[in-house]
C-alpha atoms as a PDB file:
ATOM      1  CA  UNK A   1      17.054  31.250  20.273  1.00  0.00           C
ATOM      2  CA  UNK A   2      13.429  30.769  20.671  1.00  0.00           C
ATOM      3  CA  UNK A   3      11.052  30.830  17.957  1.00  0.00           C
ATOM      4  CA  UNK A   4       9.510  34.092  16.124  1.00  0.00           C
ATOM      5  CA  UNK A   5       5.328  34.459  17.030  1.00  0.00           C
ATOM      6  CA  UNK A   6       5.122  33.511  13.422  1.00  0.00           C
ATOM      7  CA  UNK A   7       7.166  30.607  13.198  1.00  0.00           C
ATOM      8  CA  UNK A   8       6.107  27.286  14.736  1.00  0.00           C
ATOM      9  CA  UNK A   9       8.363  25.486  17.658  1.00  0.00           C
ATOM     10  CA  UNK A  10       9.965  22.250  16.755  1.00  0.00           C
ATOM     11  CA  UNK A  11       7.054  20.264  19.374  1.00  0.00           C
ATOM     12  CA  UNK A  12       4.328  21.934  17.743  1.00  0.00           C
ATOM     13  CA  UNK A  13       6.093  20.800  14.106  1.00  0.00           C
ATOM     14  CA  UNK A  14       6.060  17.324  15.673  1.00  0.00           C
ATOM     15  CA  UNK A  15       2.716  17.724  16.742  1.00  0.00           C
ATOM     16  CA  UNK A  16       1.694  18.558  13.582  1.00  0.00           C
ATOM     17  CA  UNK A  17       3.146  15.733  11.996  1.00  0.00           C
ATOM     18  CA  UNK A  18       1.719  13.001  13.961  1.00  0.00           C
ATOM     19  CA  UNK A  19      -1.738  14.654  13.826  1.00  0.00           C
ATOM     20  CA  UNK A  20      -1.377  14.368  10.081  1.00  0.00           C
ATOM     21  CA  UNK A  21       0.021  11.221   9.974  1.00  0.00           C
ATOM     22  CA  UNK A  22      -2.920   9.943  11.962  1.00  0.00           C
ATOM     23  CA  UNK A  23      -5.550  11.457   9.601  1.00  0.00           C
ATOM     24  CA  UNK A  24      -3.628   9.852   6.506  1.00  0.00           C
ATOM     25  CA  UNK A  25      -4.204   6.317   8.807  1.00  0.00           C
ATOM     26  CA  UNK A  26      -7.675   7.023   8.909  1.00  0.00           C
ATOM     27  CA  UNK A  27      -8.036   8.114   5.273  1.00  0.00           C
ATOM     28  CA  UNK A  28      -6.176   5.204   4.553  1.00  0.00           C
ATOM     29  CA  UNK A  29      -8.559   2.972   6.336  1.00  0.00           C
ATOM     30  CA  UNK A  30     -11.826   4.227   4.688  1.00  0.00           C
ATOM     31  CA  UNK A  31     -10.123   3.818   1.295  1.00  0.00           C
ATOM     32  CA  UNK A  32      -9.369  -0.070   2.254  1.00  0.00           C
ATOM     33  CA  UNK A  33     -13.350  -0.310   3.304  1.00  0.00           C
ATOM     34  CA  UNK A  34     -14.445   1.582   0.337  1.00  0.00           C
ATOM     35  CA  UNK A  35     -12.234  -0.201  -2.063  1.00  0.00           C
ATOM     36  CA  UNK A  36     -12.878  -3.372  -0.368  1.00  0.00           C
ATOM     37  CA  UNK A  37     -16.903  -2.793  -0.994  1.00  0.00           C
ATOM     38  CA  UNK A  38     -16.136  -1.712  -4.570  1.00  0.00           C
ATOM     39  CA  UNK A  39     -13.791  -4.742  -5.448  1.00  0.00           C
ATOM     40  CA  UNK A  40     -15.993  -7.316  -3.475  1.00  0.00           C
ATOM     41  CA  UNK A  41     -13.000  -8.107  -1.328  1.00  0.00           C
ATOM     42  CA  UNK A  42     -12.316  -8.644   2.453  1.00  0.00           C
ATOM     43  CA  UNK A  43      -9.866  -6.444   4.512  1.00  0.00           C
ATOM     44  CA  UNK A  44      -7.027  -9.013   4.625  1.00  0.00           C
ATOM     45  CA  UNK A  45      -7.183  -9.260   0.824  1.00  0.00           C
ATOM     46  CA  UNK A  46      -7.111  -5.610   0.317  1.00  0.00           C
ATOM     47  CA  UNK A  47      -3.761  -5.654   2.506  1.00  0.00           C
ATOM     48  CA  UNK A  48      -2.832  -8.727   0.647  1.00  0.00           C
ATOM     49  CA  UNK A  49      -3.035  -6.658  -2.455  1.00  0.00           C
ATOM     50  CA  UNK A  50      -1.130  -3.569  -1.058  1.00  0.00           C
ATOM     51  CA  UNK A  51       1.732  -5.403   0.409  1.00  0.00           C
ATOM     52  CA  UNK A  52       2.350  -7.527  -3.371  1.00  0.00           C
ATOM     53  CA  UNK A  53       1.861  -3.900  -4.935  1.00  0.00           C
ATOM     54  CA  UNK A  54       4.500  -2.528  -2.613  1.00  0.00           C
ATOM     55  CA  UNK A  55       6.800  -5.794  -2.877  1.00  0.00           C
ATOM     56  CA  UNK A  56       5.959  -6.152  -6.456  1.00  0.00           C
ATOM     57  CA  UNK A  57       7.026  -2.365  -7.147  1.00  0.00           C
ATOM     58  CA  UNK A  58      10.328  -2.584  -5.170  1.00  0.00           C
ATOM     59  CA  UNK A  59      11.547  -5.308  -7.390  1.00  0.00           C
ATOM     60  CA  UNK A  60      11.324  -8.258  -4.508  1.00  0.00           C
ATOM     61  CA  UNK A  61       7.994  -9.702  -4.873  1.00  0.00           C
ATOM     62  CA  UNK A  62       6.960 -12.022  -2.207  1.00  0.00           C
ATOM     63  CA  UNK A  63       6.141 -15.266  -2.229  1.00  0.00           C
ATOM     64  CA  UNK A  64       3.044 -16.750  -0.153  1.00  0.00           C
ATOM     65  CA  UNK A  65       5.374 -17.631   2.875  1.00  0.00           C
ATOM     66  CA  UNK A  66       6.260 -14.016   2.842  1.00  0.00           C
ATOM     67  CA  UNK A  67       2.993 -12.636   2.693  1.00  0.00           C
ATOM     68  CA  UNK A  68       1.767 -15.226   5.425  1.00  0.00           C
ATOM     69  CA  UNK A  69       5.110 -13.269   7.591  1.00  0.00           C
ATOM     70  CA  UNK A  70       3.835  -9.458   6.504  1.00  0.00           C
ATOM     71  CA  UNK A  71      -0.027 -10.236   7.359  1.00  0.00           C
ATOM     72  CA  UNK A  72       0.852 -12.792  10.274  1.00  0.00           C
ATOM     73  CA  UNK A  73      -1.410 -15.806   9.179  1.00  0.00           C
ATOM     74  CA  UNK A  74      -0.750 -19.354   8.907  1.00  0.00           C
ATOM     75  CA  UNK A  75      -0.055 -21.032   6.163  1.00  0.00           C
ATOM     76  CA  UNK A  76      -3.349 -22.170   5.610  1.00  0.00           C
ATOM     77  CA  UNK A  77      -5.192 -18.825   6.141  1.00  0.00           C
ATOM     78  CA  UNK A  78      -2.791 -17.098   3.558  1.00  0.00           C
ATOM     79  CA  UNK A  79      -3.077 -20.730   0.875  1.00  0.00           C
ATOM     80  CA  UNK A  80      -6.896 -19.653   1.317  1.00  0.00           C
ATOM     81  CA  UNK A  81      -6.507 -15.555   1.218  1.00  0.00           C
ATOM     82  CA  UNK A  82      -4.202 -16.797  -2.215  1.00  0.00           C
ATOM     83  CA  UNK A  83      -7.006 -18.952  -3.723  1.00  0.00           C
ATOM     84  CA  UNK A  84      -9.686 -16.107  -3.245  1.00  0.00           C
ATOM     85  CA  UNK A  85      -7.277 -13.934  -4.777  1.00  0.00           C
ATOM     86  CA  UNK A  86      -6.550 -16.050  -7.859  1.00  0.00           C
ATOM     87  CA  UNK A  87      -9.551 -17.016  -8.291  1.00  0.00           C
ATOM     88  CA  UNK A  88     -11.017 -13.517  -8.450  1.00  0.00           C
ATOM     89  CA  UNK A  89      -8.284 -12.009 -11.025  1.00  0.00           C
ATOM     90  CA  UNK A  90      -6.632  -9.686  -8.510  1.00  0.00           C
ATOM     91  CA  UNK A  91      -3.467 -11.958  -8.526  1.00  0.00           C
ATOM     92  CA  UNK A  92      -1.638 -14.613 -10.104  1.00  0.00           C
ATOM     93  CA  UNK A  93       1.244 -17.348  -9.229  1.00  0.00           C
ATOM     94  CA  UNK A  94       4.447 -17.285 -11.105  1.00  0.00           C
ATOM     95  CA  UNK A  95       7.230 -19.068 -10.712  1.00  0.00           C
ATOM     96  CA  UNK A  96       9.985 -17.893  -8.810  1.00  0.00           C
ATOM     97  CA  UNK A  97      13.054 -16.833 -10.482  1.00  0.00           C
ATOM     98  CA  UNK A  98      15.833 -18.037  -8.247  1.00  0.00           C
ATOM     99  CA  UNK A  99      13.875 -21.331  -7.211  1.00  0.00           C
ATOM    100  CA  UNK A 100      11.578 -23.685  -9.045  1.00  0.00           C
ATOM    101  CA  UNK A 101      10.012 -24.707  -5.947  1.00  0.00           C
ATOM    102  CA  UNK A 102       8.623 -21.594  -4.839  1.00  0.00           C
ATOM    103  CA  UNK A 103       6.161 -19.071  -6.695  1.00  0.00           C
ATOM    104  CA  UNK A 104       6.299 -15.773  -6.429  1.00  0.00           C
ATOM    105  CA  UNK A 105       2.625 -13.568  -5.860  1.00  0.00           C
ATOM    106  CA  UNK A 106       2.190 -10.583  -8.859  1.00  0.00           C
ATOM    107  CA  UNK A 107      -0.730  -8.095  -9.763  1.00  0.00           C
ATOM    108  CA  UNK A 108      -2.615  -9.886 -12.580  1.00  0.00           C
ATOM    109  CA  UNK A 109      -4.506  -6.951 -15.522  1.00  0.00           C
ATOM    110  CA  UNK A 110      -7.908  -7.542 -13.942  1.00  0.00           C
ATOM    111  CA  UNK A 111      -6.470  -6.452 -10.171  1.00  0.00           C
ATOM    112  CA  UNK A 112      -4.392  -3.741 -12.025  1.00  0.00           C
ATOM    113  CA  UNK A 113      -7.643  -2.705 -13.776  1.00  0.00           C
ATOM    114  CA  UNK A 114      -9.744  -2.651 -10.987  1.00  0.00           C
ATOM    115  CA  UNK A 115      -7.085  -0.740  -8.972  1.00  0.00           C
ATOM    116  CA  UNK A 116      -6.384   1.762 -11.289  1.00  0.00           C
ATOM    117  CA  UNK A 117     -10.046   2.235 -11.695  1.00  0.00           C
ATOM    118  CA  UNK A 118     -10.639   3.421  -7.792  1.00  0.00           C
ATOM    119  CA  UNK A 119      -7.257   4.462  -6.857  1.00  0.00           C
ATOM    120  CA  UNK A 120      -6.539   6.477 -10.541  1.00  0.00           C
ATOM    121  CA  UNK A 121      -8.593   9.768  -9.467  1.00  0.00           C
ATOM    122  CA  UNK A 122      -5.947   9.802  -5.948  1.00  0.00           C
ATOM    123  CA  UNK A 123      -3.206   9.293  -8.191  1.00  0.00           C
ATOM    124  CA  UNK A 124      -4.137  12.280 -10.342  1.00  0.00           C
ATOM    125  CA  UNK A 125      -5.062  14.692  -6.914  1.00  0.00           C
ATOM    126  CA  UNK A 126      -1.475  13.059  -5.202  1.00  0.00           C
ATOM    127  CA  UNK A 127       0.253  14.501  -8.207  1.00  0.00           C
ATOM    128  CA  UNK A 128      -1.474  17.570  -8.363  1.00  0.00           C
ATOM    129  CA  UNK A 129      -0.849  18.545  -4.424  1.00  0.00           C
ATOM    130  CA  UNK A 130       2.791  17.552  -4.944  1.00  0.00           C
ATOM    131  CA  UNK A 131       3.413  19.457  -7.802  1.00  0.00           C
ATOM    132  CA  UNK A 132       3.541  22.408  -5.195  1.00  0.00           C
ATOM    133  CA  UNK A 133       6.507  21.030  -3.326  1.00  0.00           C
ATOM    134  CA  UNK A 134      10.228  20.443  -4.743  1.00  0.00           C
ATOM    135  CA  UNK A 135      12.191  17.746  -5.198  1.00  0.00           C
ATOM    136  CA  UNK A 136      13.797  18.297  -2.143  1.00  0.00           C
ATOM    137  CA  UNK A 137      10.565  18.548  -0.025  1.00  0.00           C
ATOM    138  CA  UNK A 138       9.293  15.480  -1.180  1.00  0.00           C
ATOM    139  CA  UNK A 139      12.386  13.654  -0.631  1.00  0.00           C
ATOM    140  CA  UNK A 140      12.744  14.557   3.083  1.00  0.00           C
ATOM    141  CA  UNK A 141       8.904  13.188   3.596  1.00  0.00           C
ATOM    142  CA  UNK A 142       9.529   9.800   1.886  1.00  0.00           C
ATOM    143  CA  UNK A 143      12.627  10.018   4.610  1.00  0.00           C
ATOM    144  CA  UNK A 144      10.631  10.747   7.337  1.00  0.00           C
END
């Protein structure tokens, strides 16, 4: 049965989708300058910082080999990326819990500060938008 005049085809739907997803990309990617300007970081620490948030939030933070793996650098370009970010308060070393040989990368208050300082206001306007939307809604875009 083809679609009503009023309700959208499945292409244009998909259409739709990946036109949005591209302008969240590109949102996304003038945050990471702006924040990067703000923060007096470089781009490669910003997604440093995002992929130990993420990690960090899903219970499995990563360790400095992992983070080399998820931002494919060498060991020495991530040991350096590391320093900067120690050094500046974004980040801090702990050991690991499973083995004392290894150190596991975490959020330290001054990078949680700073963070929630520029990325607080798009909390508060991401909460507000998906207040609109149920449970249900929200759960089938975090599938997609």
């Amino acid at each position: 049965m083809p679609a009503s005049p009023r309700e959208p085809s499945r292409e244009r739907l998909e259409r739709d989708f990946a036109d949005q997803l591209a302008a969240v990309t590109n949102v996304s990617h003038q945050l990471e300058h702006r924040f990067g300007a703000t923060a007096q970081l470089h781009q490669k620490d910003f997604r440093a910082l995002t992929a130990i948030y993420v990690a960090e939030n899903a219970g499995q933070p990563l360790t400095p080999s992992d983070l080399a793996r998820d931002l494919s650098l060498s060991s020495g370009a991530v040991t350096y990326l590391v320093e900067r970010l120690v050094a500046s308060g974004h980040v801090r070393r702990d050991a690991h819990p499973y083995d004392r040989r290894k150190v596991i990368l975490r959020y330290d208050d001054h990078g949680r500060e700073v963070a929630a300082g520029f990325f607080g206001p798009l909390a508060g306007h991401t909460h507000s938008q998906l207040a609109a939307h149920s449970d249900e809604e929200i759960a089938a875009a975090i599938a997609v």
